[in-house]
Protein backbone atom coordinates (compact mmCIF):
# COMPACT_ATOMS: atom_id res chain seq x y z
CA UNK A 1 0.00 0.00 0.00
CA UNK A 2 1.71 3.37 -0.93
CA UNK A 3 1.56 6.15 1.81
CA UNK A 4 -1.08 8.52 0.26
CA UNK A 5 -3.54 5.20 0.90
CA UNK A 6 -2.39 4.78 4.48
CA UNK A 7 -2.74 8.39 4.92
CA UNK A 8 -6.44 8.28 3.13
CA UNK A 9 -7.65 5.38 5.50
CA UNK A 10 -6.67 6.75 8.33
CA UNK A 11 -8.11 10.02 8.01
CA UNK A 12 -11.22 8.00 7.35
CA UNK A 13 -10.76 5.75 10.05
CA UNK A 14 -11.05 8.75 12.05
CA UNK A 15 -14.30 9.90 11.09
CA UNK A 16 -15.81 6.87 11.68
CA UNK A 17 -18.52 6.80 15.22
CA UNK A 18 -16.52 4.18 16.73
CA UNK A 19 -18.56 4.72 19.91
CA UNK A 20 -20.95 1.90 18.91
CA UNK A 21 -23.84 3.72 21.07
CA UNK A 22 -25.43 5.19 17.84
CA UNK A 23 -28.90 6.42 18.06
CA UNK A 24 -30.02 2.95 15.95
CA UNK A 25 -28.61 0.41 18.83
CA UNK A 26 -29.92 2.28 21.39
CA UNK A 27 -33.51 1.82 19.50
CA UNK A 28 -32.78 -1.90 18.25
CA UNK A 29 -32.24 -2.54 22.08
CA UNK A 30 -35.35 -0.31 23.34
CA UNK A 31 -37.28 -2.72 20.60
CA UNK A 32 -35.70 -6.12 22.11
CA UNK A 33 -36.80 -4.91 25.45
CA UNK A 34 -40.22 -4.14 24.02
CA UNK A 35 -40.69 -7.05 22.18
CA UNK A 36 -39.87 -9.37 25.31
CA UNK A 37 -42.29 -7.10 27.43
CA UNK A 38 -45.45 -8.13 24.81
CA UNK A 39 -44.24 -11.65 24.44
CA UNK A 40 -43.77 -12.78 28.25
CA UNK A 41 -45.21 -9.58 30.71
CA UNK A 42 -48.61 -8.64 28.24
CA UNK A 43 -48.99 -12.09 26.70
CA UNK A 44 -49.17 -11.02 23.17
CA UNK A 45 -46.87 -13.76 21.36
CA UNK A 46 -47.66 -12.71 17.69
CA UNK A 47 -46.85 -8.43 18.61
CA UNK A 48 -43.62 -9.42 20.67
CA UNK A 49 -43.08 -11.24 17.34
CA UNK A 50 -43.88 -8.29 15.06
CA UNK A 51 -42.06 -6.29 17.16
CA UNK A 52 -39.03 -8.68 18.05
CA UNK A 53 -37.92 -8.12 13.84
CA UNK A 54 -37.52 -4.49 13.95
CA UNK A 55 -33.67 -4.13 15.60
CA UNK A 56 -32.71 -6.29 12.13
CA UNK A 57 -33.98 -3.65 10.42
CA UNK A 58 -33.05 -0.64 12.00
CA UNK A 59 -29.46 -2.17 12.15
CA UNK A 60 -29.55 -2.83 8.44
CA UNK A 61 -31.10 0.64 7.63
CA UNK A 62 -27.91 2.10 9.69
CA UNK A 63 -25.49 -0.16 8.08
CA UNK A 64 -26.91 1.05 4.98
CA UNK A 65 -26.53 4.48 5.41
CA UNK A 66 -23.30 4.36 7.58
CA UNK A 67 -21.88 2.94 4.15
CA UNK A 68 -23.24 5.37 1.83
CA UNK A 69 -21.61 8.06 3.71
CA UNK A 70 -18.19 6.26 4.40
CA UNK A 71 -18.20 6.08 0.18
CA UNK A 72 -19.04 9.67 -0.05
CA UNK A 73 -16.16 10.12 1.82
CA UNK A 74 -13.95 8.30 0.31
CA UNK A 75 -14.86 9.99 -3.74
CA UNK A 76 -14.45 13.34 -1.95
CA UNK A 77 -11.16 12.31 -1.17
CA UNK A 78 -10.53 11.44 -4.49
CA UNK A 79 -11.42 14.53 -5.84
């Protein structure tokens, strides 16, 4: 790898959120918690269900835009 690439990843590297408390895995776990509290406290199997698929695709929606903008960064710093 030639030194303008190393240089290029990690400026990138640094604006990553390496945190990993995003707003979207705070609400994937608020929707685990919710989903367990309509499956076992309330009793309602098929909404704890319904409810129990949304952190896959809040995650995904994340992952999905978490990559768009990592590639926006990375043809800007192509420019």
């Amino acid at each position: 790898m030639s030194d303008t690439t190393e240089e290029t990843a990690g400026d990138l590297a640094e604006g990553i959120d390496a945190d990993g408390l995003s707003p979207a895995v705070l609400a994937s776990v608020g929707s685990v918690a919710l989903a367990l509290y309509f499956y076992y406290v309330r009793g309602d199997k098929q909404r704890g269900q319904f409810v129990g698929f949304w952190p896959v695709t809040i995650l995904a929606l994340a992952s999905y835009f978490k990559l768009d903008s990592i590639a926006q960064m990375l043809a800007e710093s192509d420019e």
